[in-house]
Structure formats: C-alpha cells, structure tokens
N, C-alpha and C. Protein backbone atom coordinates (compact mmCIF):
# COMPACT_ATOMS: atom_id res chain seq x y z
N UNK A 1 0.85 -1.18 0.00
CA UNK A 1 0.00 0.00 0.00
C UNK A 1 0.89 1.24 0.00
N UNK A 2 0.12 2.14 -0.92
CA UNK A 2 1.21 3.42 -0.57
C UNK A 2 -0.09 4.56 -0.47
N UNK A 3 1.01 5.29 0.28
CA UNK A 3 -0.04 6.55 0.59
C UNK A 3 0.87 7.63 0.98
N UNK A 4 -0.09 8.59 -0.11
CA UNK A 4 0.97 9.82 -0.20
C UNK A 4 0.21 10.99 0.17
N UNK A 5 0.15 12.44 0.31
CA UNK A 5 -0.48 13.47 0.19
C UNK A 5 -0.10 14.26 -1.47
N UNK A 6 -0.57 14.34 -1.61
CA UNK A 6 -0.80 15.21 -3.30
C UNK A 6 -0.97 16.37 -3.42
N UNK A 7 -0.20 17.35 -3.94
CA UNK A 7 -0.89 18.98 -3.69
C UNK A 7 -1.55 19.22 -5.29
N UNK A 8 -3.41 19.62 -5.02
CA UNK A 8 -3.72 19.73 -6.00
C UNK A 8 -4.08 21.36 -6.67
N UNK A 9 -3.44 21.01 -7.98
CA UNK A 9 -3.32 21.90 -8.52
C UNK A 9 -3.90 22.40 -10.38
N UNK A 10 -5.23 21.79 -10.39
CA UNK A 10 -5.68 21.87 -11.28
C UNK A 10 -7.27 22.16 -11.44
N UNK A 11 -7.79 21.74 -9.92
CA UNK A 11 -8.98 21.58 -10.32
C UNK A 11 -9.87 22.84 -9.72
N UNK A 12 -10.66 23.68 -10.07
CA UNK A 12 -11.69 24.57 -10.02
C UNK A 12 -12.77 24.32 -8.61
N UNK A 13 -12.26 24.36 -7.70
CA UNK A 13 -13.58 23.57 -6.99
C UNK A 13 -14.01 22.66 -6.58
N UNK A 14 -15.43 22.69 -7.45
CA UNK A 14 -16.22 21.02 -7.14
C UNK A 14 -16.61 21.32 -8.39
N UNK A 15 -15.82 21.60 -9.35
CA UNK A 15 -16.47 21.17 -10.76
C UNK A 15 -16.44 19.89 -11.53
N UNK A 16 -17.78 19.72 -11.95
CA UNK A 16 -17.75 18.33 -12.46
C UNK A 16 -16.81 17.81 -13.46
N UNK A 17 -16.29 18.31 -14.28
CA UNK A 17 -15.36 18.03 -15.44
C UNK A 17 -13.97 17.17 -14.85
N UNK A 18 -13.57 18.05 -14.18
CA UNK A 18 -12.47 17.64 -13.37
C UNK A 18 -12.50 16.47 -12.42
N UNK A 19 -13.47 16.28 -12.01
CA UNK A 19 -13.51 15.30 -10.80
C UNK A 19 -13.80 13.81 -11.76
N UNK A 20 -14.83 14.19 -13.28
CA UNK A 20 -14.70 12.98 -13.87
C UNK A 20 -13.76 12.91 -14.62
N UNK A 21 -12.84 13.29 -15.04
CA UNK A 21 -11.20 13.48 -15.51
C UNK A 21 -10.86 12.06 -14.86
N UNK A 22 -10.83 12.45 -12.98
CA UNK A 22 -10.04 11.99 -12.12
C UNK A 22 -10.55 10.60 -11.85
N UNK A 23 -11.93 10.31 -11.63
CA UNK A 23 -12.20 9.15 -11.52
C UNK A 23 -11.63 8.08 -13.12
N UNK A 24 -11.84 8.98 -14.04
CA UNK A 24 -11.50 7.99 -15.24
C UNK A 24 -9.67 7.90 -15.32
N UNK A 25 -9.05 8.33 -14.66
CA UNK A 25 -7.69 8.39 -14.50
C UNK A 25 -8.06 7.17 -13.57
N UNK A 26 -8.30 7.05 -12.58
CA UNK A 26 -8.31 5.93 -11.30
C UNK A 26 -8.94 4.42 -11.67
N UNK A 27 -9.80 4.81 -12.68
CA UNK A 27 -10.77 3.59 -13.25
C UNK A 27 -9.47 2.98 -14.45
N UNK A 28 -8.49 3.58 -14.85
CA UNK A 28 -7.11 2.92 -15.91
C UNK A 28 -6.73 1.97 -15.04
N UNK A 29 -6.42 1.69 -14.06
CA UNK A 29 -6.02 1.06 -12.59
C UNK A 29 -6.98 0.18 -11.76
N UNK A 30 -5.98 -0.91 -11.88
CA UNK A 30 -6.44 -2.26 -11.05
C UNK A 30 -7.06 -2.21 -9.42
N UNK A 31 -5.74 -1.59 -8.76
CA UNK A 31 -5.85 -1.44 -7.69
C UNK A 31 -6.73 -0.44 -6.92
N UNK A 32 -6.86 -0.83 -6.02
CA UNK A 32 -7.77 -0.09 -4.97
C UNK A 32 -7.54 1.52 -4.54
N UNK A 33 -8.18 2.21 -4.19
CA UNK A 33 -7.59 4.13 -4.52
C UNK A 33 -8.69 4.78 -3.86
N UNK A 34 -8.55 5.13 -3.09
CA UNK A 34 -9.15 5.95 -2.04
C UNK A 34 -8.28 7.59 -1.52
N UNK A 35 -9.07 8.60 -1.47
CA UNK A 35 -9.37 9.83 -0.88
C UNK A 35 -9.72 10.24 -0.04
N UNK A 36 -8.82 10.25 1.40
CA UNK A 36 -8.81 10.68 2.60
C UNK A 36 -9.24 11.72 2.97
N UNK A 37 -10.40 11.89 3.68
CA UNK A 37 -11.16 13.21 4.13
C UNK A 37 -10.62 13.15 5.69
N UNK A 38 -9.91 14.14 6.43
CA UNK A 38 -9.56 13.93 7.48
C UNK A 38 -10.85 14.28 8.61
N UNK A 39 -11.54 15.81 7.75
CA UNK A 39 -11.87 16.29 8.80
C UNK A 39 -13.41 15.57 9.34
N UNK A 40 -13.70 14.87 7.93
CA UNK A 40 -14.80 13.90 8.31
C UNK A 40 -14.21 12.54 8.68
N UNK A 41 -13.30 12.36 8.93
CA UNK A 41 -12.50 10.79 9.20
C UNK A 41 -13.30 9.75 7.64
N UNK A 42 -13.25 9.92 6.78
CA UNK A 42 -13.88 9.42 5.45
C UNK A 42 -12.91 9.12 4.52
N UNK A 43 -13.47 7.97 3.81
CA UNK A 43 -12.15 7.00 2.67
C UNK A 43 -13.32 7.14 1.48
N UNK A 44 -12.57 7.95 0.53
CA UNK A 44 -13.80 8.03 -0.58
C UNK A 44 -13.21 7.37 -1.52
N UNK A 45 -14.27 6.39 -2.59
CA UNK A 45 -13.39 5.30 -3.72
C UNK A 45 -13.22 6.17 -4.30
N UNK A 46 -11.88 6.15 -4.77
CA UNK A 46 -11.66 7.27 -6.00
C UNK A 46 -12.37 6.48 -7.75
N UNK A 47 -12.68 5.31 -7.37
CA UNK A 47 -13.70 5.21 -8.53
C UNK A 47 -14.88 5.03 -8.98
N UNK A 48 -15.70 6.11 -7.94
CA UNK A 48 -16.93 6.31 -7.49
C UNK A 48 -17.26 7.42 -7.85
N UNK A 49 -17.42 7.86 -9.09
CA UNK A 49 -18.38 9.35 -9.09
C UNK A 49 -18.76 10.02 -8.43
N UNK A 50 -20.31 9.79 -7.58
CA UNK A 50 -20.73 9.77 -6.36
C UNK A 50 -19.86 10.02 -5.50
N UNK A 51 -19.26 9.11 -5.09
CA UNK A 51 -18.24 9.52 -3.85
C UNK A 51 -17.00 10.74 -4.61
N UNK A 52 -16.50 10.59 -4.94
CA UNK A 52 -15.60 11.74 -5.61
C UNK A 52 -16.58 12.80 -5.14
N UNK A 53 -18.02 12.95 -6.28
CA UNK A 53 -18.09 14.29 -6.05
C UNK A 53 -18.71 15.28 -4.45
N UNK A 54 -18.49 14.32 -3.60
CA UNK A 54 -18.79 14.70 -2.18
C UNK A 54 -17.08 15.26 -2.14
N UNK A 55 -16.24 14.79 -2.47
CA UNK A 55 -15.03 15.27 -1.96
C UNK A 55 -14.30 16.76 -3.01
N UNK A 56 -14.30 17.74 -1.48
CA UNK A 56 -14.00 19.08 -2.08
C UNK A 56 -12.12 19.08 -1.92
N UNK A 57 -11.99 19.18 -3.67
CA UNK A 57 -10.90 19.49 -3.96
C UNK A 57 -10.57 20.94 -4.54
N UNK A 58 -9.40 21.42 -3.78
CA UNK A 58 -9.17 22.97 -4.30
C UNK A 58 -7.92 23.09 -4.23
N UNK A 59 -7.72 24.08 -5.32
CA UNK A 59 -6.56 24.07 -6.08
C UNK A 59 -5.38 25.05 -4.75
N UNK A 60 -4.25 24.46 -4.70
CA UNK A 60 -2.95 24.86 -3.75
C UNK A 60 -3.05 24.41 -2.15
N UNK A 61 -4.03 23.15 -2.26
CA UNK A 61 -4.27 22.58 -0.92
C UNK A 61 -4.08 21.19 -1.63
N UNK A 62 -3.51 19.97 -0.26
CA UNK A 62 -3.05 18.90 -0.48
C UNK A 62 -4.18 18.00 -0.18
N UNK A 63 -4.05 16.40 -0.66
CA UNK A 63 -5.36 15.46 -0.66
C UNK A 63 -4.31 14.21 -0.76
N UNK A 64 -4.96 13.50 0.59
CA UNK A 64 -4.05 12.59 0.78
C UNK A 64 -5.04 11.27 -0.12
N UNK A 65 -3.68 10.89 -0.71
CA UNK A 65 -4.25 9.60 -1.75
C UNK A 65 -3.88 8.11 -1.57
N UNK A 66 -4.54 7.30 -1.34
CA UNK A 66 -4.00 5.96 -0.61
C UNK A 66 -4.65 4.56 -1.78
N UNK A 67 -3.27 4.22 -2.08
CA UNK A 67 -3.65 2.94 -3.38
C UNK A 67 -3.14 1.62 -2.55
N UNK A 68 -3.86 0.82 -3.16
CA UNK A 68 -3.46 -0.69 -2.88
C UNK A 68 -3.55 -1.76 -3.66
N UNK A 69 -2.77 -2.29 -4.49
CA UNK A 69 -2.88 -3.17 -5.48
C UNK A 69 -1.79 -3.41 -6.03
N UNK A 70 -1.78 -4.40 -7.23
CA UNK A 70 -0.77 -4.84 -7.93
C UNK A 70 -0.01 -3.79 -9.06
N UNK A 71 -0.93 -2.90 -9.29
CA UNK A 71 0.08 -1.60 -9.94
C UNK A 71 -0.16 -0.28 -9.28
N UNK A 72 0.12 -1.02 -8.01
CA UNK A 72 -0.39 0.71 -6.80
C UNK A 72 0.89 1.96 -7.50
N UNK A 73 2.27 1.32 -7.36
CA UNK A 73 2.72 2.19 -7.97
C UNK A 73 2.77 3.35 -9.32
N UNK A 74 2.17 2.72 -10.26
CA UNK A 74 2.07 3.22 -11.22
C UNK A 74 0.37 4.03 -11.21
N UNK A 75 -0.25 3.84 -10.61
CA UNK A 75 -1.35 4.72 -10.19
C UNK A 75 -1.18 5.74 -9.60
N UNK A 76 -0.71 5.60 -8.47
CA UNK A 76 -0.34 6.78 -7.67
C UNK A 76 0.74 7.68 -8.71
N UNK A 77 1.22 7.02 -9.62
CA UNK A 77 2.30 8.13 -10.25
C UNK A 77 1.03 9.15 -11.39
N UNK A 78 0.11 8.02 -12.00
CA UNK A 78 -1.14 8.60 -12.95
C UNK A 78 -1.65 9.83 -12.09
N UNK A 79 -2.21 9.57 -11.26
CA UNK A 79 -3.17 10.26 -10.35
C UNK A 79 -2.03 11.47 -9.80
N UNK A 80 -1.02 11.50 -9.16
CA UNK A 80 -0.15 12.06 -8.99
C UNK A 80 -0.02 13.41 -10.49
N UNK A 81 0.36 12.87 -11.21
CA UNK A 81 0.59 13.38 -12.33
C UNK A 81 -0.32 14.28 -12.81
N UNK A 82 -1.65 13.76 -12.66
CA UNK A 82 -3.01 14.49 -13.04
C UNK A 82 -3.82 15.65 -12.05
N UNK A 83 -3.48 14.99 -10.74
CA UNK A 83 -3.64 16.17 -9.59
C UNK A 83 -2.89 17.51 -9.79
N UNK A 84 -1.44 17.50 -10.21
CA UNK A 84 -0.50 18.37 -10.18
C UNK A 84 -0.67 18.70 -11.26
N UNK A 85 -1.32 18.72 -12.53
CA UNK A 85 -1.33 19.52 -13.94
C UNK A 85 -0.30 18.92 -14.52
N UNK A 86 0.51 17.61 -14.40
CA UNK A 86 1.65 17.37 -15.51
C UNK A 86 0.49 16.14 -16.52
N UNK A 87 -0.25 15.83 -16.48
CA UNK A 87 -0.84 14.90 -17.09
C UNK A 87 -2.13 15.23 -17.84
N UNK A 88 -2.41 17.01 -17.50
CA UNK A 88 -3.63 17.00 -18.63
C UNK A 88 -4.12 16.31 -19.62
C-alpha cells in the first residue's frame, strides 16, 4: 500500500469536469484508490463518481491519496501526475 499526500493543482472547486477526468484516471487502474477526508474521518473510492463528487478538492491545498494493489505504484504516479497539472 502506498499513501501519499498530493498537492492539487488543477482543479476549479467542485467542478464536475475535473472530478470525472479523475475518476477515469483511477478507473485505468487495477488497484484499490481511495481519498482521505480527514476532517470527516472518510475514505472516498476514488472510482466512485458519487463519492468523488462529495469530496471538495481545491486548487494549492493537499489530498491525501492511498492505493493498494498490484500496480499501486504506477497509479499513484497517474493520479499524482493528473492532480499536479503534468498529465492533462
């Protein structure tokens, strides 16, 4: 399992475009991928629409991202990549 914090830097809000960007980035990937809400103590599937769009992401604040699977690494680098604007 790896779990990182991510500083995101692309997305507008709670706009929908972006958040389904992100789930279809997470849905390329085998493994398991969840979105740590601290202040609600909450694990949102990151390949859940629905759940995504409960989770408020804003741009120059960090979002801790937690994968588990057989290509956890290479997810977390996708998602990584796409949070931070190198993967538009």
């Amino acid at each position: 399992m790896i779990k990182k914090q991510v500083m995101v830097n692309i997305l507008e809000g709670r706009e929908d475009r972006p958040i389904a960007k992100l789930v279809q980035v997470t849905n390329n990937y085998k493994s398991r991928i969840y979105f740590l809400e601290p202040e609600n103590n909450r694990r949102i599937n990151g390949k859940s629409m629905m759940g995504m769009m409960t989770l408020a992401l804003y741009p120059g604040e960090p979002v801790t991202v937690e994968v588990d699977g057989e290509d956890e690494k290479e997810a977390m680098e996708g998602i990584e990549n796409y949070l931070t604007g190198q993967g538009k």
